[in-house]
N, C-alpha and C. Protein backbone atom coordinates (compact mmCIF):
# COMPACT_ATOMS: atom_id res chain seq x y z
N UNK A 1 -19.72 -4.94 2.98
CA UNK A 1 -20.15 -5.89 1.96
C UNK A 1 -19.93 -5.33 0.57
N UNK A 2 -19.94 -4.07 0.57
CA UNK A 2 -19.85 -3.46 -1.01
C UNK A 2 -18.41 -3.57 -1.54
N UNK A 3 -17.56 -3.29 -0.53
CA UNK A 3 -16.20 -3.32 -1.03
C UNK A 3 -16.05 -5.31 -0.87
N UNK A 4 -16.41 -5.83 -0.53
CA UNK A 4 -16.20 -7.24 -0.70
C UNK A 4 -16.90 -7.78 -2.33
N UNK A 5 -18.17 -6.87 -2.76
CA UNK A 5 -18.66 -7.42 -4.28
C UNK A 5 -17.81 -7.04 -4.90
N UNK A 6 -17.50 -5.62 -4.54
CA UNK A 6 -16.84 -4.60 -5.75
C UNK A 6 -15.13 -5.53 -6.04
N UNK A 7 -14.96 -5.89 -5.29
CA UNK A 7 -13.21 -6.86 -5.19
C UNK A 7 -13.69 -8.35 -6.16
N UNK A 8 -14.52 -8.86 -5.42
CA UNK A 8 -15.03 -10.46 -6.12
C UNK A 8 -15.25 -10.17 -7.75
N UNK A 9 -15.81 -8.90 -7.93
CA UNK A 9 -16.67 -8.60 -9.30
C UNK A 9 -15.00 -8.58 -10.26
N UNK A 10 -13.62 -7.86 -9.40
CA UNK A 10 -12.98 -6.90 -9.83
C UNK A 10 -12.27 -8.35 -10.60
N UNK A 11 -11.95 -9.17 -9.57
CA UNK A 11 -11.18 -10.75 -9.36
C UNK A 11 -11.87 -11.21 -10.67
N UNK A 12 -13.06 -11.19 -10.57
CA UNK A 12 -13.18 -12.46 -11.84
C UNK A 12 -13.61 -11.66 -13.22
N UNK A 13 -13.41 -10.15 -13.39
CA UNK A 13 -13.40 -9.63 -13.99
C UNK A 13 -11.53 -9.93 -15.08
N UNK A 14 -11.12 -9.47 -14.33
CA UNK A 14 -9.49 -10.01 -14.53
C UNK A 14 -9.15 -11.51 -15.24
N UNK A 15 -9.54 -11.96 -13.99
CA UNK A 15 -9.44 -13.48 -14.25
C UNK A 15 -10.57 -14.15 -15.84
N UNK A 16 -11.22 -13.21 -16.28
CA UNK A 16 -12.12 -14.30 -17.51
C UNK A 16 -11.02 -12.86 -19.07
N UNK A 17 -9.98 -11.92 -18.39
CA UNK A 17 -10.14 -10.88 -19.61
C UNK A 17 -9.94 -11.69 -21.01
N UNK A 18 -8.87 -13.13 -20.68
CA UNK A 18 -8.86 -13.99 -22.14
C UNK A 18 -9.74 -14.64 -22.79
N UNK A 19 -11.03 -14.47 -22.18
CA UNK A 19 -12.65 -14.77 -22.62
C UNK A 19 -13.25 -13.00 -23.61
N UNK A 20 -12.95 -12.48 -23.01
CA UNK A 20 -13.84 -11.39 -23.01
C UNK A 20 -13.36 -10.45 -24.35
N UNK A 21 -11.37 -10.49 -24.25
CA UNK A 21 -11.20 -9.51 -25.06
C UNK A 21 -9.60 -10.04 -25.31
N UNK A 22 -9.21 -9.44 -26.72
CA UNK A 22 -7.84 -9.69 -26.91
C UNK A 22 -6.63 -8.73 -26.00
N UNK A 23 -6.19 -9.00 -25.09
CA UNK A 23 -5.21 -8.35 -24.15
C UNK A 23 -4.06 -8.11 -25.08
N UNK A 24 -3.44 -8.62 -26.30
CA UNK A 24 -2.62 -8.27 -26.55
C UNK A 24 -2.89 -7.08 -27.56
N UNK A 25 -3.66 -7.21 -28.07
CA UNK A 25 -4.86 -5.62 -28.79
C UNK A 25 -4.77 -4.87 -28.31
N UNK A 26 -4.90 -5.46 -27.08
CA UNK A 26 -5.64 -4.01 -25.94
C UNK A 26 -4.37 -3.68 -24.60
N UNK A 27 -3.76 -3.11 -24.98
CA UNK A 27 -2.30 -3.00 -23.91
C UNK A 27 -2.64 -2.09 -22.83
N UNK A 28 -3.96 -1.37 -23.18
CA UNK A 28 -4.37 0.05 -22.47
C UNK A 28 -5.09 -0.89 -20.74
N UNK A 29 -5.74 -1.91 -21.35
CA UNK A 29 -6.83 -2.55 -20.56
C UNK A 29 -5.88 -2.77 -19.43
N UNK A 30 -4.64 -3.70 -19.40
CA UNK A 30 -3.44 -4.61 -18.92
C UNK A 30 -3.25 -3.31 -17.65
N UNK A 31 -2.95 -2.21 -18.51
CA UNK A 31 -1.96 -1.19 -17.62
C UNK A 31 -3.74 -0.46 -16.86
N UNK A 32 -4.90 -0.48 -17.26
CA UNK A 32 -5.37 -0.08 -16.17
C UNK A 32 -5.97 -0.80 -15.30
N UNK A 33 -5.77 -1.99 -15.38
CA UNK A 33 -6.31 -2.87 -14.76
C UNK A 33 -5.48 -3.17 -13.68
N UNK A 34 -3.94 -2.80 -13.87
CA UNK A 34 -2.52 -2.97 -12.60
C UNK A 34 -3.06 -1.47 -11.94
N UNK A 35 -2.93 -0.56 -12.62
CA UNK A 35 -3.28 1.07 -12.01
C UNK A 35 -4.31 0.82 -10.58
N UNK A 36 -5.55 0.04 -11.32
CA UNK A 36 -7.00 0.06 -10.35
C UNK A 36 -6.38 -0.92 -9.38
N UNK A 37 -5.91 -2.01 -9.47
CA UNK A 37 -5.30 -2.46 -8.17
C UNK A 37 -4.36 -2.16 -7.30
N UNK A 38 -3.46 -1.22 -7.90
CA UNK A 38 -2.75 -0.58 -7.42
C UNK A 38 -3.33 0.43 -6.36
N UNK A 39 -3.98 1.25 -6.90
CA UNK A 39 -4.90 2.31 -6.26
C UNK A 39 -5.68 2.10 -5.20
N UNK A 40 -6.68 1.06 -5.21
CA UNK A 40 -7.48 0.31 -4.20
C UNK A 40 -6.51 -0.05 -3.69
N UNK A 41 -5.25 -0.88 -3.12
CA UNK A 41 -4.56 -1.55 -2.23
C UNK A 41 -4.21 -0.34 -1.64
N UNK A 42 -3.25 1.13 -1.98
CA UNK A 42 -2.89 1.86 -1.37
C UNK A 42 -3.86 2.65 -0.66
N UNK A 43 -5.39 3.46 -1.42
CA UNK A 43 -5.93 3.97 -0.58
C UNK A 43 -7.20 3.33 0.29
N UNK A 44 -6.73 1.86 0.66
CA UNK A 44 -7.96 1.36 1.46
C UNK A 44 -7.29 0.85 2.64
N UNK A 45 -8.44 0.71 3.86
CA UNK A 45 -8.09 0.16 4.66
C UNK A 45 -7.44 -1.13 4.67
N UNK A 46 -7.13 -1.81 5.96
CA UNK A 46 -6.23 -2.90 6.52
C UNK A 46 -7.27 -4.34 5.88
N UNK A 47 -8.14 -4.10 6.10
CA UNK A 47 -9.53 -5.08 5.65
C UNK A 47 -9.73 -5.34 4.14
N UNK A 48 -9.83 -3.78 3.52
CA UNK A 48 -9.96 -4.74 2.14
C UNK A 48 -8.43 -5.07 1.54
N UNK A 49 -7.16 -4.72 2.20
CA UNK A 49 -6.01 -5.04 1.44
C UNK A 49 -6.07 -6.69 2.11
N UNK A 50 -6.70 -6.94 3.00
CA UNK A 50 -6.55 -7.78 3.83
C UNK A 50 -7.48 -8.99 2.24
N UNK A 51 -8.60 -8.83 1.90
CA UNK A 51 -9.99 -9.53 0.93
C UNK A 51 -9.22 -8.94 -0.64
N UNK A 52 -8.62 -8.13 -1.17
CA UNK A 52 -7.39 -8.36 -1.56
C UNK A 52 -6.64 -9.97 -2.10
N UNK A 53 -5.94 -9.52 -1.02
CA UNK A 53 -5.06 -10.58 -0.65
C UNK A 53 -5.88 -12.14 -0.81
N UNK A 54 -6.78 -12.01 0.10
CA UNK A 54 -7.45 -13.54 -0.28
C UNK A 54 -7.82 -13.43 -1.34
N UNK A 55 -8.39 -12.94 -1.93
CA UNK A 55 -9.21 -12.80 -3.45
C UNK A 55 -8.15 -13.39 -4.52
N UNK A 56 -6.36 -13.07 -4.20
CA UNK A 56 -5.59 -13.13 -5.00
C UNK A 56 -5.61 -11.81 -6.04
N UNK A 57 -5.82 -10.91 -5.66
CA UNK A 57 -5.67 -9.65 -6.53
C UNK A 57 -4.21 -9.26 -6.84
N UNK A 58 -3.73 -9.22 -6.09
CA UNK A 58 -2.16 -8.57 -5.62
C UNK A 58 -1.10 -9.76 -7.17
N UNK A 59 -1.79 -11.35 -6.60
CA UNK A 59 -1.13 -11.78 -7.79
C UNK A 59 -1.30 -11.89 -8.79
N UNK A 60 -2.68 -11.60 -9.03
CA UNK A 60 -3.02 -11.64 -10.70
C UNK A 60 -2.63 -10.19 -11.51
N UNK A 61 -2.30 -9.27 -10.68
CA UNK A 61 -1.67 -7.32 -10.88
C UNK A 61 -0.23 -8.60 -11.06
N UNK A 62 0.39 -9.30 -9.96
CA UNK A 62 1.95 -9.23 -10.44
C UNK A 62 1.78 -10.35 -11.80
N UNK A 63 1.07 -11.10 -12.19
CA UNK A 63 0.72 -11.82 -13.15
C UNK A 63 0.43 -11.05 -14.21
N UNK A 64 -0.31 -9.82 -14.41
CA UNK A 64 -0.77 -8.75 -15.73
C UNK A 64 0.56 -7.81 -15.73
N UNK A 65 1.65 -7.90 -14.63
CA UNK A 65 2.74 -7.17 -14.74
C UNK A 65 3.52 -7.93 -15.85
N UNK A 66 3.80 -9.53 -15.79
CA UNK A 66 4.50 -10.41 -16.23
C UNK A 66 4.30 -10.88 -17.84
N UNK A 67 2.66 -10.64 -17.89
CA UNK A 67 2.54 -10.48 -19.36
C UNK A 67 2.56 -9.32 -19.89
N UNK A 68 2.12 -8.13 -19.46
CA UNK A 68 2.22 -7.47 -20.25
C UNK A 68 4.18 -6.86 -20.79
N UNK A 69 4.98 -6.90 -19.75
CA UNK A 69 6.47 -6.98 -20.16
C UNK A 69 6.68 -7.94 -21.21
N UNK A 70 5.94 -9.43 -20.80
CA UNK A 70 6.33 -10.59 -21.98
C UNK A 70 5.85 -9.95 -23.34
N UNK A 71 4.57 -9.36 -23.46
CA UNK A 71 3.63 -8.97 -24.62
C UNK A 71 4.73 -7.86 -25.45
N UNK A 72 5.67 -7.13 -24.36
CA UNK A 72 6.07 -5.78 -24.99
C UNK A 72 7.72 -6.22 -25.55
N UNK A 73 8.48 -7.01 -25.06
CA UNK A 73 9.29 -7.85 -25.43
C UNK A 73 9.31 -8.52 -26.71
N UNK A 74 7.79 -9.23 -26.77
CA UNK A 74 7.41 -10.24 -27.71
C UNK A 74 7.56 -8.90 -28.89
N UNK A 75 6.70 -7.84 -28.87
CA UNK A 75 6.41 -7.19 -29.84
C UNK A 75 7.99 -6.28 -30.52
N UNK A 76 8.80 -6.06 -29.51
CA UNK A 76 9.70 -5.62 -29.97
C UNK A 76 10.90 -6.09 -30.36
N UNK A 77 10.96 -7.82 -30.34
CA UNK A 77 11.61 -9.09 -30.87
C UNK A 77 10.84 -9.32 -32.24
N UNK A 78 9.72 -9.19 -32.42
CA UNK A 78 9.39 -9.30 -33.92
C UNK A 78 9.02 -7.86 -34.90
N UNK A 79 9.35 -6.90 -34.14
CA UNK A 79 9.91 -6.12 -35.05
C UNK A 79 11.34 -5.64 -35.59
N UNK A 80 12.09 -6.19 -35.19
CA UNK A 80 13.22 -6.59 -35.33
C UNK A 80 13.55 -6.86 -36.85
């Protein structure tokens, strides 16, 4: 049950960060927020990659992959 809060908490932690804080400010947050999902998927069992997966973790990491490239793109097209 703990690793099922600790995932739900992690999910809608992610999911509100454009409530909470400016992501494009904060580039540090983006990259540890892919790291921590990264980390939990590789060193956990079959079960929580399994609650994971339903949770949609896996796509909101390839979703914080997609902006943060767009964010670093964006920034180095207007310094230009």
């Amino acid at each position: 049950m703990s690793d099922q809060n600790t995932l739900t908490n992690l999910h809608h932690l992610i999911a509100s960060f454009d409530d909470l804080i400016s992501v494009e400010q904060n580039p540090q947050i983006i990259l540890r927020a892919i790291n921590l999902i990264n980390l939990m998927a590789f060193k956990s069992s079959m079960q929580v990659r399994k609650l994971m997966k339903d949770l949609k973790l896996l796509e909101q990491r390839d979703l914080l992959i997609i902006r943060k490239v767009q964010s670093t793109f964006t920034h180095l097209y207007r310094s230009k």
